[in-house]
N, C-alpha and C. Protein backbone atom coordinates (compact mmCIF):
# COMPACT_ATOMS: atom_id res chain seq x y z
N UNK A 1 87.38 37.83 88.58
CA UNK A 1 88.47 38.23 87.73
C UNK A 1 88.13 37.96 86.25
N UNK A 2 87.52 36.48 85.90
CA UNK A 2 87.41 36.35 84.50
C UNK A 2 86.12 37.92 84.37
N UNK A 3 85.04 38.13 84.83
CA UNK A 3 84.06 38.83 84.19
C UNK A 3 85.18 40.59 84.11
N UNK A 4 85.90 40.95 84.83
CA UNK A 4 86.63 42.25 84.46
C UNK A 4 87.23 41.98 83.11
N UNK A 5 87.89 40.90 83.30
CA UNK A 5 88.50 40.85 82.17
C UNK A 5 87.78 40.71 80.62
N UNK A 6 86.54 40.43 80.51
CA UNK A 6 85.71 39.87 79.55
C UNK A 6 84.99 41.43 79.39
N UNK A 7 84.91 42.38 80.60
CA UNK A 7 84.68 43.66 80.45
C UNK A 7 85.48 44.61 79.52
N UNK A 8 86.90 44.59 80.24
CA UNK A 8 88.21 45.11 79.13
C UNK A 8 88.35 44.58 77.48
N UNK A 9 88.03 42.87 77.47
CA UNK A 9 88.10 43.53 76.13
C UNK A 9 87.28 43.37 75.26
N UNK A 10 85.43 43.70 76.02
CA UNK A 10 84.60 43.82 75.23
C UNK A 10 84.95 45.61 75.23
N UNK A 11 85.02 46.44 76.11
CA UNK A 11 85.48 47.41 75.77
C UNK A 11 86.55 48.24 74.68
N UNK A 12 87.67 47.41 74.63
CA UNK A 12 88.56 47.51 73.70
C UNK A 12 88.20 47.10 72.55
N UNK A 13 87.30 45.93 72.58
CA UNK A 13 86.94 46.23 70.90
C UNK A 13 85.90 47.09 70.49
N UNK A 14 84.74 47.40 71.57
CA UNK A 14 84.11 48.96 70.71
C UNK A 14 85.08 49.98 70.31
N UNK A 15 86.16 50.19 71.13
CA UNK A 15 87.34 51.32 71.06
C UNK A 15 87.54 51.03 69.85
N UNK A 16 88.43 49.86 69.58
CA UNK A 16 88.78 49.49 67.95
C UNK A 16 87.83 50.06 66.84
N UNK A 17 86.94 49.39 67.24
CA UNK A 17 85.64 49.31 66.33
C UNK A 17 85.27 50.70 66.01
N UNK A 18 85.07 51.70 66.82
CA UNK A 18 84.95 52.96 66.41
C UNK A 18 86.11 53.81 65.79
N UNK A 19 87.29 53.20 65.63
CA UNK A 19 88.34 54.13 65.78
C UNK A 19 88.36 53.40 63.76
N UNK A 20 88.24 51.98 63.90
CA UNK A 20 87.81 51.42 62.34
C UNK A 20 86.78 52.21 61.02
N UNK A 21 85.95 52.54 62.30
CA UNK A 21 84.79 53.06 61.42
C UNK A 21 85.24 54.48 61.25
N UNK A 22 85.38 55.48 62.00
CA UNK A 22 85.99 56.78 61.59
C UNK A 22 86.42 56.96 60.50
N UNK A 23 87.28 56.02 60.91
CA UNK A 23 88.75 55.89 60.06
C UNK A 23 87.69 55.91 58.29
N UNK A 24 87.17 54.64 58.29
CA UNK A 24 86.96 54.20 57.11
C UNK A 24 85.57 55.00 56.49
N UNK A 25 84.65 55.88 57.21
CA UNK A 25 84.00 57.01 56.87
C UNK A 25 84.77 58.16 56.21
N UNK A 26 85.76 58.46 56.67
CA UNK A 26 86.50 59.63 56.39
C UNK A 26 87.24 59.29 54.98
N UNK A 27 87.64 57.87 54.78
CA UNK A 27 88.29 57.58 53.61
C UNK A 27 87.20 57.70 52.46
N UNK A 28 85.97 57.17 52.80
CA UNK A 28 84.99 56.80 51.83
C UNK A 28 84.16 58.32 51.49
N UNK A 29 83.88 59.09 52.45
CA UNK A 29 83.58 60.23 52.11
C UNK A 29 83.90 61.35 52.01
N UNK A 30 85.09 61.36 52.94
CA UNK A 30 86.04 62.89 53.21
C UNK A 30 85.50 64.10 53.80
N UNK A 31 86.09 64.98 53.41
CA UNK A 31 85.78 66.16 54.38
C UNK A 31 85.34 66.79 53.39
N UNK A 32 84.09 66.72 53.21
CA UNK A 32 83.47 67.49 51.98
C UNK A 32 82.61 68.84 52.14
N UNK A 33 82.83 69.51 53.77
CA UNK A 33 82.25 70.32 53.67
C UNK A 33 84.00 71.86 53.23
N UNK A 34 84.87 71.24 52.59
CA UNK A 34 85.69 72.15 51.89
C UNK A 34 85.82 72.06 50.09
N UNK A 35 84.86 70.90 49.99
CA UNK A 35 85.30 70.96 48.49
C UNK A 35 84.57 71.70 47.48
N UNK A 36 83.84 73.03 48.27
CA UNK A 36 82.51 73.63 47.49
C UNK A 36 83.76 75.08 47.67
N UNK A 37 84.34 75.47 48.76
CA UNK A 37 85.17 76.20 49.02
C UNK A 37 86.71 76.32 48.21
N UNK A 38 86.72 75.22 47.64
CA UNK A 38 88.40 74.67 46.42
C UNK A 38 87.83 75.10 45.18
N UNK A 39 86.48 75.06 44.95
CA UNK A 39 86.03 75.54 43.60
C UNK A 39 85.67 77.17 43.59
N UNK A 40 85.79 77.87 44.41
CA UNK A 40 85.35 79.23 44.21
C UNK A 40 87.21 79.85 44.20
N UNK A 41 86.83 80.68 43.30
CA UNK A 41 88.61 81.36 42.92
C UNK A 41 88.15 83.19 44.11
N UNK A 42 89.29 82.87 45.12
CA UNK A 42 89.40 83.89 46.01
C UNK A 42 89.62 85.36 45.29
N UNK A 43 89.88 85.18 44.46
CA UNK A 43 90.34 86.57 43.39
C UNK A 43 89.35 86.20 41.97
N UNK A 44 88.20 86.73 42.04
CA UNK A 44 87.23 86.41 41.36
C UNK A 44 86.86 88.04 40.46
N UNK A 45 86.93 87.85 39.61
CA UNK A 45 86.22 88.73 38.04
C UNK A 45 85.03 88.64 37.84
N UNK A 46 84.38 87.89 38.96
CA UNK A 46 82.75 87.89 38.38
C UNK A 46 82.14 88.27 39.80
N UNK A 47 80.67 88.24 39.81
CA UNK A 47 79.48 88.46 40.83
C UNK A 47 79.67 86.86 41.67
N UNK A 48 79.91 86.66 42.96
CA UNK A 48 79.76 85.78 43.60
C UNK A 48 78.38 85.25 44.00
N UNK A 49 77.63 84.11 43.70
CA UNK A 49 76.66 83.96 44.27
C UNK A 49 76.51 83.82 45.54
N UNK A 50 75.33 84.30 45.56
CA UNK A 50 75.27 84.22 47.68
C UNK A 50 75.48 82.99 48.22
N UNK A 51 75.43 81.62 47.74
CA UNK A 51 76.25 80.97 48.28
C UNK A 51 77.25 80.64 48.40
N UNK A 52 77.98 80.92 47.54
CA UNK A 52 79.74 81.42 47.63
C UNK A 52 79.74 82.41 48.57
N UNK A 53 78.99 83.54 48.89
CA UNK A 53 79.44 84.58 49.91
C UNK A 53 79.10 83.87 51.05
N UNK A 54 78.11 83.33 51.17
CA UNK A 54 77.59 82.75 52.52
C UNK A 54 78.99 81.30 52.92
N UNK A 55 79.38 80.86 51.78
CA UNK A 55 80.41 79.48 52.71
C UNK A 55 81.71 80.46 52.66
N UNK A 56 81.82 81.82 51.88
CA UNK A 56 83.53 81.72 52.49
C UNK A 56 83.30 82.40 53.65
N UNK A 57 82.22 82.90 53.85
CA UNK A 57 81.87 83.81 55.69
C UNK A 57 82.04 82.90 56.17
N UNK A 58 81.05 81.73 55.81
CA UNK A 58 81.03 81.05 57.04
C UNK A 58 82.18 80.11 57.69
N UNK A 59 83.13 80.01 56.53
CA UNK A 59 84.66 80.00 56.62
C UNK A 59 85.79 80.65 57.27
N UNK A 60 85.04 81.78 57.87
CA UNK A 60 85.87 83.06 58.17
C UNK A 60 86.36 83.94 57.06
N UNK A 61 86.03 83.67 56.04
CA UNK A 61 86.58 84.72 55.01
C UNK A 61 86.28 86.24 55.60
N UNK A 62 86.95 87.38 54.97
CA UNK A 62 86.57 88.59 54.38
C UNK A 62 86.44 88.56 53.20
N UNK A 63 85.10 89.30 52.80
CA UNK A 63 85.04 89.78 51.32
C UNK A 63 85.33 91.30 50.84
N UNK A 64 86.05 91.34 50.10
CA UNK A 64 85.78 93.15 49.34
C UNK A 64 85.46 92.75 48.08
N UNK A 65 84.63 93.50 48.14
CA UNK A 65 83.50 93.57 46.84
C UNK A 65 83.94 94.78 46.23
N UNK A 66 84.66 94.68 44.77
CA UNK A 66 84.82 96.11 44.51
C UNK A 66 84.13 95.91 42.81
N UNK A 67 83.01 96.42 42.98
CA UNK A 67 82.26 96.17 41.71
C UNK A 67 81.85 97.87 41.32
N UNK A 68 82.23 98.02 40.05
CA UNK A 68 82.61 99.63 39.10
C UNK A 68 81.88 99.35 37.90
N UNK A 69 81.30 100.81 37.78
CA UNK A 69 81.58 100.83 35.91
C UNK A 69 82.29 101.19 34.66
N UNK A 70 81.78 100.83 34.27
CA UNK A 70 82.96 100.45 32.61
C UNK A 70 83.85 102.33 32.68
N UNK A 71 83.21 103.60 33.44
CA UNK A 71 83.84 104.70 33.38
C UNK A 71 84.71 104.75 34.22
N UNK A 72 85.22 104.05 35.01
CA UNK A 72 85.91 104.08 36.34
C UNK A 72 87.46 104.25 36.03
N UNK A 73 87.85 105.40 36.54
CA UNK A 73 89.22 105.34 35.84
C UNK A 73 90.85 104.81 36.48
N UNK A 74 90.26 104.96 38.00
CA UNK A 74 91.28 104.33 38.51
C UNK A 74 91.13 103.09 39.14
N UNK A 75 90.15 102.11 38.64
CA UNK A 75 89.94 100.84 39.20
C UNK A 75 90.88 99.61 38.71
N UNK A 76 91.48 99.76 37.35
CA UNK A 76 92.58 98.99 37.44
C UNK A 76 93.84 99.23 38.35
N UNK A 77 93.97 99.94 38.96
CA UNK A 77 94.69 100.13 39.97
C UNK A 77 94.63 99.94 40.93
N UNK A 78 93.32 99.93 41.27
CA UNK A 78 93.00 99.50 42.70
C UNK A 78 92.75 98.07 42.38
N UNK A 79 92.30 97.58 41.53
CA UNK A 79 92.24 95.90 41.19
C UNK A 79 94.00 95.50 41.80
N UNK A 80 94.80 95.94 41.21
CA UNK A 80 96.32 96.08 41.79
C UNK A 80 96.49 95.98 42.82
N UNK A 81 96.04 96.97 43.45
CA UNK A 81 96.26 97.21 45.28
C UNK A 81 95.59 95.79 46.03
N UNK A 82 94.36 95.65 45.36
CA UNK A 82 93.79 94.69 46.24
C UNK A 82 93.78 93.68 46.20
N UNK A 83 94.45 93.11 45.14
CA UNK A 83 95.14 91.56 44.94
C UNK A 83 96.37 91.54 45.51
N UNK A 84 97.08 92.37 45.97
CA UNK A 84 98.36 92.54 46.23
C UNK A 84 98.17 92.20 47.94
N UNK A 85 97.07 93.04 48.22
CA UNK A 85 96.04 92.78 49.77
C UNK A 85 95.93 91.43 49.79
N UNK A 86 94.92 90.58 48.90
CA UNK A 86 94.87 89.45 48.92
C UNK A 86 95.66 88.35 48.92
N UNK A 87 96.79 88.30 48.20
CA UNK A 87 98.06 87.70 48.67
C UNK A 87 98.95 87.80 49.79
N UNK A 88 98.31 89.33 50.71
CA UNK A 88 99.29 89.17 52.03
C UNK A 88 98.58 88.47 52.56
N UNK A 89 97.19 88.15 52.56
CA UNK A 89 96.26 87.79 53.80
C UNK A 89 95.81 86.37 53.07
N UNK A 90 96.55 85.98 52.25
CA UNK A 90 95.97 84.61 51.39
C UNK A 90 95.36 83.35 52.87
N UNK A 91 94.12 82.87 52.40
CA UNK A 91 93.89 82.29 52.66
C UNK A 91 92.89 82.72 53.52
N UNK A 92 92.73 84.30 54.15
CA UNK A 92 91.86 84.88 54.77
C UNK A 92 91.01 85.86 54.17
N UNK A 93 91.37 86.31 53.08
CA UNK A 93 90.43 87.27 52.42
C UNK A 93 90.02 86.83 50.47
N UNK A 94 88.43 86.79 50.01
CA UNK A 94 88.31 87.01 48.54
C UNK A 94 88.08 87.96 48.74
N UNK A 95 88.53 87.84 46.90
CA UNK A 95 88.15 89.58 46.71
C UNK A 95 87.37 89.37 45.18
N UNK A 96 85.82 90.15 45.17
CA UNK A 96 85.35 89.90 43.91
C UNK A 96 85.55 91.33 43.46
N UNK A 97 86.40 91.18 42.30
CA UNK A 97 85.84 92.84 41.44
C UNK A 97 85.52 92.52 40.07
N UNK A 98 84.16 93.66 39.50
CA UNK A 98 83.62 93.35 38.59
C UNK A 98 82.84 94.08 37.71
N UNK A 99 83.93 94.59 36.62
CA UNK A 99 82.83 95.82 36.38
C UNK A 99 81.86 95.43 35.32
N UNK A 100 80.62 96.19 35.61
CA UNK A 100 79.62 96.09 35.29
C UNK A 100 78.11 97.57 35.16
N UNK A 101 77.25 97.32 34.70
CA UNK A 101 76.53 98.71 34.03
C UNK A 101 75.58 99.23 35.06
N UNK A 102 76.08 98.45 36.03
CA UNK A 102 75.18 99.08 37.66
C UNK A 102 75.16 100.18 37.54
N UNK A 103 74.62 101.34 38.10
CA UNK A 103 74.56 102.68 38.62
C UNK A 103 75.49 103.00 39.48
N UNK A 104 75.24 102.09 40.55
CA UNK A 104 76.20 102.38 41.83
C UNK A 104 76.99 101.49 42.46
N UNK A 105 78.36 101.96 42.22
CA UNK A 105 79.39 101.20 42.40
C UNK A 105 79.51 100.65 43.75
N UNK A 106 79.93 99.77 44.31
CA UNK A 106 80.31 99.23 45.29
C UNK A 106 81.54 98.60 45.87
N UNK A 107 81.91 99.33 47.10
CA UNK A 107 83.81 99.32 47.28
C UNK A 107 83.71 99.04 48.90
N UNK A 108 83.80 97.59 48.62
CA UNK A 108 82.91 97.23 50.60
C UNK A 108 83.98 96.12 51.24
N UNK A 109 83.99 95.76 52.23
CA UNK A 109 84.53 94.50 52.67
C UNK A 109 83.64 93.93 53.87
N UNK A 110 83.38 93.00 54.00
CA UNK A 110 82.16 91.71 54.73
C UNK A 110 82.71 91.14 55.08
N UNK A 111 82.99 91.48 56.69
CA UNK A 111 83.38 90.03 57.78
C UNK A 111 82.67 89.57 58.08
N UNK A 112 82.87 88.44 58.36
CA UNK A 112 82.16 86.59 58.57
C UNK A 112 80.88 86.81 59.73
N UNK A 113 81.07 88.01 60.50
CA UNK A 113 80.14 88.15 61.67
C UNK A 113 79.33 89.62 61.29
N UNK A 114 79.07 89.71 59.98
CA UNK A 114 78.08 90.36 59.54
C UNK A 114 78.11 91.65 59.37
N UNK A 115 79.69 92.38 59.55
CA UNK A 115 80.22 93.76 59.49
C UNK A 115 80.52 94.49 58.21
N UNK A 116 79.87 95.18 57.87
CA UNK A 116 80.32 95.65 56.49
C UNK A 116 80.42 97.31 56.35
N UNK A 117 81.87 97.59 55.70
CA UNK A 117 82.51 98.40 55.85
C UNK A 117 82.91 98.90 54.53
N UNK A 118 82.62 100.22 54.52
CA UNK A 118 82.22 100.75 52.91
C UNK A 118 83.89 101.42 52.85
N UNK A 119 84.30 100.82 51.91
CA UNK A 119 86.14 101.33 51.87
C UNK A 119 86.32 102.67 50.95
N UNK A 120 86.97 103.37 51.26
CA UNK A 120 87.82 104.71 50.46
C UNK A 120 89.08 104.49 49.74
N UNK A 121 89.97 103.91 50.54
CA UNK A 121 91.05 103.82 49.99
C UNK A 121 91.42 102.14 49.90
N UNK A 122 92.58 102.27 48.92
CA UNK A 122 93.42 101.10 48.50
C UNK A 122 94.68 100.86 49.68
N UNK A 123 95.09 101.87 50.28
CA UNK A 123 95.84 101.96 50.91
C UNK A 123 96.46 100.91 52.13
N UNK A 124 97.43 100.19 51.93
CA UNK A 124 97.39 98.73 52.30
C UNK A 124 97.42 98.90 54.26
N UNK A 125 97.89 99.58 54.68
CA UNK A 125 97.68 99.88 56.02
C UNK A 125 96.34 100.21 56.42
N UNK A 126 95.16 101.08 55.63
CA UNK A 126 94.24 101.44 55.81
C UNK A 126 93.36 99.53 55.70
N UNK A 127 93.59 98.92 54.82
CA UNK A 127 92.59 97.80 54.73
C UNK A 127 93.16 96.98 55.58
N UNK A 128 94.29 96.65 56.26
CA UNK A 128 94.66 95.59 57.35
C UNK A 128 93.83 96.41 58.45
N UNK A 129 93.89 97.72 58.78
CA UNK A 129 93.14 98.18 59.74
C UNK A 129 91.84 97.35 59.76
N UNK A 130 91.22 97.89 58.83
CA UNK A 130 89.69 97.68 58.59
C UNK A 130 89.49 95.87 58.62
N UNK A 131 90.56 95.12 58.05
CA UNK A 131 90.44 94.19 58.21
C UNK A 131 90.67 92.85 59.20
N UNK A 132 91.61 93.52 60.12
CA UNK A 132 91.89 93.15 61.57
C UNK A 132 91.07 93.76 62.71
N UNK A 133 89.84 94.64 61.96
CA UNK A 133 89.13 94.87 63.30
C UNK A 133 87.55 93.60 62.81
N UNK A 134 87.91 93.68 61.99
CA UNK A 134 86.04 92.51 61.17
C UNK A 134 86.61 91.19 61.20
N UNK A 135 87.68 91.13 60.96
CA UNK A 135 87.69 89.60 60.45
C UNK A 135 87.87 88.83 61.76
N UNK A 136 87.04 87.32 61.72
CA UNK A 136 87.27 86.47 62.57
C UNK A 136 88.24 85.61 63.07
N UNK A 137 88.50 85.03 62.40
CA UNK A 137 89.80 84.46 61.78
C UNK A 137 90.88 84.86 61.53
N UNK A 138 92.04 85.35 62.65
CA UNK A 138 93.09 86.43 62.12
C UNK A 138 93.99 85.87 61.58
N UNK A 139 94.94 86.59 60.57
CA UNK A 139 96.10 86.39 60.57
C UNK A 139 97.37 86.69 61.97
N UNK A 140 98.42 85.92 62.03
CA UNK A 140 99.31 86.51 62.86
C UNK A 140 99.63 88.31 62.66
N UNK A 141 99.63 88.56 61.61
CA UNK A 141 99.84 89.91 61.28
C UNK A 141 98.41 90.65 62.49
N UNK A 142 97.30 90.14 62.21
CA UNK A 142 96.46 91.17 62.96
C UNK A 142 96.72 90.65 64.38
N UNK A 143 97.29 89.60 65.11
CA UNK A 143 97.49 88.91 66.26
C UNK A 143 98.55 89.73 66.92
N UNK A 144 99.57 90.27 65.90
CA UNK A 144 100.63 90.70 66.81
C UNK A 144 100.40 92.45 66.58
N UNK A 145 99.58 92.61 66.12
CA UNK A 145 99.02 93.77 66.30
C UNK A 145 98.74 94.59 67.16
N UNK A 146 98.23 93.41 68.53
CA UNK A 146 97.53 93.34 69.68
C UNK A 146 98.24 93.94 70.26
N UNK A 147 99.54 93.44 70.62
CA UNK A 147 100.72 93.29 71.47
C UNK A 147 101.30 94.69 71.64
C-alpha cells in the first residue's frame, strides 16, 4: 500500500509539474507564430512579400491580388467592391491592390491549397462562389451553403 501510494503522488507531481511549465512557457513566450500575421494589414495598397503570402495561406487566408495600371479606369471601383468583400469575409480573406507600371495587370484570388483563380468580375455573389469553392477555412456563410 505505502509503494502505490508513493506511485500516485510521484505521478501527480509530474502532472503538476508539466501543467507549471506549459503554463509558464506560454507566459514567457506566447504564441508567436501569430504575431508576424497582426503586422501584415489584410487590405493592403502595396505588393505583399512572399512571405506575407506564404503565412496568410498558410493561415488559411484567400488572397485577391488586384494589381492595375495607373490607366485603369474602373479599378477604384472595384477597389470598392472588394473591400466591401473583405469585410464580409473578415478574418478569412486579404486583399492586396496596387497600382503600378507593370504591363499586365493582375485580378486573381489564391487559396491556401494552391488554387488560383483569375477573376472577371467584382460581383459579390460571383467572388463568394469562387471563394467558397478554394478557400480552406470557411466561413459559416460558405458552410451553410452546403445545406
Amino acid at each position: 500500500m505505502g509503494k502505490e501510494r508513493l506511485y500516485a503522488i510521484v505521478l501527480g507531481f509530474i502532472m503538476i509539474s508539466s501543467l507549471v511549465g506549459f503554463a509558464g512557457i506560454y507566459m514567457f513566450v506566447g504564441d508567436r507564430g501569430n504575431d508576424n500575421q497582426n503586422n501584415i494589414d489584410l487590405i493592403s495598397n502595396r505588393l505583399l512579400t512572399p512571405d506575407e503570402k506564404l503565412l496568410l495561406l498558410r493561415n488559411g487566408f484567400v488572397i485577391i491580388e488586384n494589381i492595375y495600371d495607373e490607366n485603369c479606369t474602373d479599378c477604384l471601383e472595384r477597389n470598392v467592391d472588394l473591400e466591401a468583400f473583405a469585410r464580409k469575409f473578415q478574418g478569412f480573406v486579404a486583399i492586396e491592390h496596387v497600382m503600378t507600371n507593370q504591363t499586365l495587370p493582375v485580378f486573381q484570388m489564391i487559396g491556401s491549397n494552391g488554387d488560383i483563380v483569375e477573376l472577371n468580375s467584382t460581383d459579390s455573389e460571383y467572388l463568394t462562389d469562387i471563394f467558397c469553392e478554394i478557400s480552406i477555412r470557411q466561413p459559416e456563410e460558405c458552410l451553410l451553403r452546403m445545406i
